[in-house]
Protein backbone atom coordinates (compact mmCIF):
# COMPACT_ATOMS: atom_id res chain seq x y z
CA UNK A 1 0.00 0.00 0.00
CA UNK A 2 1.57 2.97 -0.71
CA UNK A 3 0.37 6.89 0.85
CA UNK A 4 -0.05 9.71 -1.17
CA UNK A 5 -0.58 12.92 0.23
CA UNK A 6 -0.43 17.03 -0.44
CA UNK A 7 -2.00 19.91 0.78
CA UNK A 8 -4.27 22.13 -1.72
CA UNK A 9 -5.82 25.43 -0.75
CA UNK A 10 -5.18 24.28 2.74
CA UNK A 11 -7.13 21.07 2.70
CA UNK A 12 -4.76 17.92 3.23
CA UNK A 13 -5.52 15.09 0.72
CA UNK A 14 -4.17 11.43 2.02
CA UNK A 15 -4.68 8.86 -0.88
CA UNK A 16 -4.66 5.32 -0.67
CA UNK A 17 -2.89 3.81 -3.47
CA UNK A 18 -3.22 0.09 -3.98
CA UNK A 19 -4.70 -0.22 -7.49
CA UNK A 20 -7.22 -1.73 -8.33
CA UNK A 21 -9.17 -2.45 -5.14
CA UNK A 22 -6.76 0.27 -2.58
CA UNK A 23 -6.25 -3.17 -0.40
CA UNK A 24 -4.35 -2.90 2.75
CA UNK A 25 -1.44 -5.02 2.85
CA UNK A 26 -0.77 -4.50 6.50
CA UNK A 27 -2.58 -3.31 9.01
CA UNK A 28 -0.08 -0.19 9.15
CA UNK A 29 -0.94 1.37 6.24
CA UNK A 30 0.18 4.30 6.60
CA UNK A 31 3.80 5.57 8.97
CA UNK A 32 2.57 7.31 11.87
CA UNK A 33 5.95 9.30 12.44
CA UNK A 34 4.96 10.92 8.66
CA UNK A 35 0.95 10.87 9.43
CA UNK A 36 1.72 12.92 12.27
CA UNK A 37 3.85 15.54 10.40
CA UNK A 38 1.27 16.07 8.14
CA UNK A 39 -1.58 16.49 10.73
CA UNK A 40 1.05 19.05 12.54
CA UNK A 41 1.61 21.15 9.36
CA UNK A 42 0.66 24.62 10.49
CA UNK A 43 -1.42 25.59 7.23
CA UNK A 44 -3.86 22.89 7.48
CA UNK A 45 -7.59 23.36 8.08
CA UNK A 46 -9.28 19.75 6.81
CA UNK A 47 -8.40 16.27 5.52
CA UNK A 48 -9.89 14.11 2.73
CA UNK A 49 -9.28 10.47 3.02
CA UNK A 50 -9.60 8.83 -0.94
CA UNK A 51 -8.91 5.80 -2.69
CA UNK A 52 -6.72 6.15 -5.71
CA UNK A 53 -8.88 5.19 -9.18
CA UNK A 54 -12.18 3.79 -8.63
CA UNK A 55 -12.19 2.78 -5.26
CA UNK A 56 -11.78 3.98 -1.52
CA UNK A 57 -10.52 0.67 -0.27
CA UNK A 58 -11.85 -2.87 -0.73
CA UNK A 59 -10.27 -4.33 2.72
CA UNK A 60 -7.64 -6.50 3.49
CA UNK A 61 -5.32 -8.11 1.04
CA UNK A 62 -6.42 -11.85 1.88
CA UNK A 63 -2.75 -13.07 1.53
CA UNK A 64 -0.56 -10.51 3.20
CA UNK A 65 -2.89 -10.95 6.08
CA UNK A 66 -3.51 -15.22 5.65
CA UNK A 67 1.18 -14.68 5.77
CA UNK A 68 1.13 -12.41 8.60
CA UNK A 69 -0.94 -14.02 10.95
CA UNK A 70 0.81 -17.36 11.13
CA UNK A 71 2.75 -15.47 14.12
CA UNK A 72 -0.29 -14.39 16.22
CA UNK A 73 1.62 -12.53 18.75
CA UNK A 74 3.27 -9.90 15.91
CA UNK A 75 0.31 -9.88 14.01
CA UNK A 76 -1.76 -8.56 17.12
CA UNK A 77 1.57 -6.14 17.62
CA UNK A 78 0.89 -4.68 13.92
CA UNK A 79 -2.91 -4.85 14.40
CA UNK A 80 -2.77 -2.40 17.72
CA UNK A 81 -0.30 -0.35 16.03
CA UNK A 82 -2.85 -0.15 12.90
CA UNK A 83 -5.59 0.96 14.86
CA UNK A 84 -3.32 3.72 16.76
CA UNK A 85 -3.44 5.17 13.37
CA UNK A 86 -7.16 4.31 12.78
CA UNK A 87 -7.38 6.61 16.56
CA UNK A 88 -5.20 9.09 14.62
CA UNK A 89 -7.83 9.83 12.52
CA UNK A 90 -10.51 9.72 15.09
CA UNK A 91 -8.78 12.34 17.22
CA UNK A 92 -7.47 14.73 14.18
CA UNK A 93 -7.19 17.90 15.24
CA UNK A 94 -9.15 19.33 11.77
CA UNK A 95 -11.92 17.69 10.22
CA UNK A 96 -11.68 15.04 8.31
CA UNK A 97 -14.46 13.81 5.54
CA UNK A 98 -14.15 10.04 3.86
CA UNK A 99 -14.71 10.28 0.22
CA UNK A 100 -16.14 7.32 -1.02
CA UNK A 101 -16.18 6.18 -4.77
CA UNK A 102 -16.52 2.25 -5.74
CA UNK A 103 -16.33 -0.26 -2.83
CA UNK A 104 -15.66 0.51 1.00
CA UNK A 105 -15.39 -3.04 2.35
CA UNK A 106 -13.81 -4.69 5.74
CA UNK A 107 -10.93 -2.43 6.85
CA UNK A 108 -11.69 0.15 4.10
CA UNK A 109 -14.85 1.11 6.18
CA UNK A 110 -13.32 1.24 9.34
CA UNK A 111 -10.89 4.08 7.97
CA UNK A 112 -14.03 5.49 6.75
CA UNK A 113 -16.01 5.42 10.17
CA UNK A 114 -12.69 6.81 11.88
CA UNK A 115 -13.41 9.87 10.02
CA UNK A 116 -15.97 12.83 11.07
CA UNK A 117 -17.42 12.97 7.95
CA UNK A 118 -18.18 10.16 5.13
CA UNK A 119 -19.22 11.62 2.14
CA UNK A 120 -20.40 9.13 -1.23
CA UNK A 121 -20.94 8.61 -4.41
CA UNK A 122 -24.30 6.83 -5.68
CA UNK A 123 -22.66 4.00 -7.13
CA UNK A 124 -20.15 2.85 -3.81
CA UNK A 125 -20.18 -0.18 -2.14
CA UNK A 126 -20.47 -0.40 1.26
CA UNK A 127 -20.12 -3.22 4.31
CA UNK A 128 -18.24 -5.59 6.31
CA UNK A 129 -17.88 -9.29 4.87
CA UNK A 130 -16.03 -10.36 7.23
CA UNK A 131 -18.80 -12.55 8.84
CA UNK A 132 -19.30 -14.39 5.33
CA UNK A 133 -16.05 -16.33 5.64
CA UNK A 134 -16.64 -16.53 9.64
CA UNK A 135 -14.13 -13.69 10.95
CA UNK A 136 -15.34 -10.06 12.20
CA UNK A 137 -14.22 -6.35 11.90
CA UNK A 138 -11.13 -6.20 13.78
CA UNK A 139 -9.98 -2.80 13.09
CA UNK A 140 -11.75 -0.66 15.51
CA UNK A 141 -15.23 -1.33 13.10
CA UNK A 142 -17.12 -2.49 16.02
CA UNK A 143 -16.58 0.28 18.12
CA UNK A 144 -16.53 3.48 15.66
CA UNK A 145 -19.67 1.73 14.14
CA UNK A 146 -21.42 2.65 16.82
CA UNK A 147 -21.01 5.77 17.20
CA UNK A 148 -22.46 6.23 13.82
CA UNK A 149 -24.87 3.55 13.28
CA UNK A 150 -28.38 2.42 15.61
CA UNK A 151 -27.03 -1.01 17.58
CA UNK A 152 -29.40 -2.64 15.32
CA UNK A 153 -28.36 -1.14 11.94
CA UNK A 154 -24.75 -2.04 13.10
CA UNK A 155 -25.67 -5.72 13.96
CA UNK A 156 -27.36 -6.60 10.74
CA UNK A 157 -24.70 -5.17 8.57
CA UNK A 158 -21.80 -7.00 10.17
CA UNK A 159 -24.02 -10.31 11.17
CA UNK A 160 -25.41 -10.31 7.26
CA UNK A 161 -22.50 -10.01 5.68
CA UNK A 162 -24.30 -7.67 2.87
CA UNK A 163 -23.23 -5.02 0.87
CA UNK A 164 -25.45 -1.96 0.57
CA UNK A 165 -25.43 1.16 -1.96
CA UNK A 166 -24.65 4.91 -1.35
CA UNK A 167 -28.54 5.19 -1.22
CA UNK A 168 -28.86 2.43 1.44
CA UNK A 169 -26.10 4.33 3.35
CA UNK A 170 -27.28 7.14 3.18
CA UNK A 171 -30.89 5.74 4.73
CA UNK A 172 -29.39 4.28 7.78
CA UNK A 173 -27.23 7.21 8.64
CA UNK A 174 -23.53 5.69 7.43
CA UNK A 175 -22.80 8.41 5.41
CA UNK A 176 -23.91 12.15 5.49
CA UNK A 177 -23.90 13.15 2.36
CA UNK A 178 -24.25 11.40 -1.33
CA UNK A 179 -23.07 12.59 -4.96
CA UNK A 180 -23.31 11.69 -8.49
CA UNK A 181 -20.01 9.70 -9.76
CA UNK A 182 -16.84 11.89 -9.07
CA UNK A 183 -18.43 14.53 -7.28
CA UNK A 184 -17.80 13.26 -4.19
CA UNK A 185 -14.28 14.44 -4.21
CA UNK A 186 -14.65 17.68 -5.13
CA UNK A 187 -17.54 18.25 -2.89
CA UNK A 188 -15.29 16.49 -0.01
CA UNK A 189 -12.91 19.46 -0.57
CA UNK A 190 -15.42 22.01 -0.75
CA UNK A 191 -17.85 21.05 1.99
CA UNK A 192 -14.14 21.60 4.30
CA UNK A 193 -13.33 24.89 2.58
CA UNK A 194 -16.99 26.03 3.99
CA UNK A 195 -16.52 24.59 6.98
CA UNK A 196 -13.27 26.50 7.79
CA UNK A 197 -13.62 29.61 5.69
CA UNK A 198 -12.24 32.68 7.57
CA UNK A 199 -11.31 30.20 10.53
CA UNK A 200 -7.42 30.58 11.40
CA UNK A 201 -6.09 27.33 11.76
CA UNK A 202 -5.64 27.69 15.73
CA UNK A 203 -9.17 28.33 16.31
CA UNK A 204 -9.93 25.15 14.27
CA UNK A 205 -7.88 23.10 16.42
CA UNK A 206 -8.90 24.50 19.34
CA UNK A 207 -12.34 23.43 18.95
CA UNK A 208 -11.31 20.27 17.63
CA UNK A 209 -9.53 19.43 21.07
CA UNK A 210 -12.00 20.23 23.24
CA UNK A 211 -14.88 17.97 21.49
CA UNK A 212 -12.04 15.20 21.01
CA UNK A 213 -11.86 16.07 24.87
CA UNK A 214 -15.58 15.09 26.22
CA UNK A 215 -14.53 11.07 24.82
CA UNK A 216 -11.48 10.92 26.09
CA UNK A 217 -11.59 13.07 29.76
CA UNK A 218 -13.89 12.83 32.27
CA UNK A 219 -17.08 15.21 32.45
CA UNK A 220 -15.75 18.14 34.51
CA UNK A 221 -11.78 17.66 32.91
CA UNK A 222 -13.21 18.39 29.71
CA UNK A 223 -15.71 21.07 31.02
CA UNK A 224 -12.36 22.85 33.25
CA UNK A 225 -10.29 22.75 29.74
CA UNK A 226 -12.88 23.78 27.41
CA UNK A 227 -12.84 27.01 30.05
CA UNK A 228 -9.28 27.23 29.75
CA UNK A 229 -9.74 27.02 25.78
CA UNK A 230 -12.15 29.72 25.56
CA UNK A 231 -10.40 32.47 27.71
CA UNK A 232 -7.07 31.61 25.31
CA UNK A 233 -9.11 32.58 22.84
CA UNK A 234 -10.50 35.35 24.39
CA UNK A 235 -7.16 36.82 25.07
CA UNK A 236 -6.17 36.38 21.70
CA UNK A 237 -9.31 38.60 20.65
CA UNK A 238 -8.24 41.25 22.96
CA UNK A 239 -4.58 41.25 22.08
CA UNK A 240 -5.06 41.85 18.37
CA UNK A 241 -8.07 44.45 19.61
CA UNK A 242 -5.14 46.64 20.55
CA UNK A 243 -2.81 45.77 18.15
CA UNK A 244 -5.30 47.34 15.32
């Protein structure tokens, strides 16, 4: 699996290039050390996550994984350190929208449900296999589901093993927003420039933190930071008040 990714207009694009079918060949599929340099760049205001050609990402390269897990213990070493960068994405500190063309199967959707946004084209494929060949979503897909999905919409779609449409995602509340053919990339891009318009970058991230904040602190350590947060910015209003 190789990465691609650039900034454009201040919008981070991360590509995932595995033609045809954007497989993952490991469950690392992308270097943290450089995932987190990119995320820190001081320009950025959004992320799209794409597949390369037709596809987002059809899963997990049956082979590489069938190799890797004949030694459980540093398969489950790669696996954790996979979904580390699956928690990456979670916690990004700009948003981040999914953009979906073709299929988004297995390990493909669970990048996709990492992401704040997941946004479609008509024609993609969605759901989790897994079940069909008697294995389960082991990439953090049962628990970012979830958050996304009714407990009942989640259980049939991993239990049935089905594949559904943009349409049908769109009807259960998997994705948020659905497009005609390419669109969806394009309208990725430009749903984040109109999120983040006339937002400087530290304001984005600021608000970012603090909703990352109430799932990862305690009520009132979230509430006591989120105070903190506001009077930063607060301060910052003032100082450039008499600076003009």
């Amino acid at each position: 699996m190789q990465i691609n990714s650039f900034i454009r207009d201040e919008i981070g694009i991360i590509e995932l290039d595995n033609p045809p079918y954007n497989q993952l060949t490991s469950p690392i599929f992308i270097n943290q050390d450089k995932l987190d340099t990119f995320l820190s760049n001081d320009v950025l205001k959004g992320i799209v996550i794409k597949g390369s050609g037709r596809n987002f990402c059809a899963g997990a390269d049956r082979e590489s994984i069938a190799q890797q897990i004949q030694n459980p213990d540093d398969f489950e070493n790669l696996l954790n350190q996979g979904k580390q960068i699956i928690k990456s994405v979670q916690m990004c500190p700009v948003p981040v929208v999914a953009a979906v063309q073709g299929s988004c199967l297995g390990a493909g959707l669970e990048i996709a449900l990492a992401c704040h946004f997941i946004f479609a084209s008509k024609n993609a494929m969605f759901g989790f296999p897994e079940s069909g060949i008697q294995l389960m979503p082991g990439f953090g897909g049962t628990v970012f589901g979830t958050g996304r999905l009714s407990r009942k919409n989640m259980i049939k779609l991993i239990l049935s093993a089905e594949l559904i449409n943009g349409e049908g995602a769109l009807k259960i509340g998997l994705v948020d927003r659905i497009f005609t053919g390419s669109q969806v990339i394009d309208e990725s891009i430009n749903y984040l420039k109109s999120l983040t318009a006339n937002k400087p970058v530290h304001l984005i991230r600021t608000i970012m933190q603090s909703i990352h904040n109430s799932e990862i602190l305690s009520r009132d350590e979230a509430l006591k930071i989120e105070t903190e947060n506001f009077i930063k910015l607060a301060r910052r209003l003032d100082t450039l008040k008499i600076s003009q």
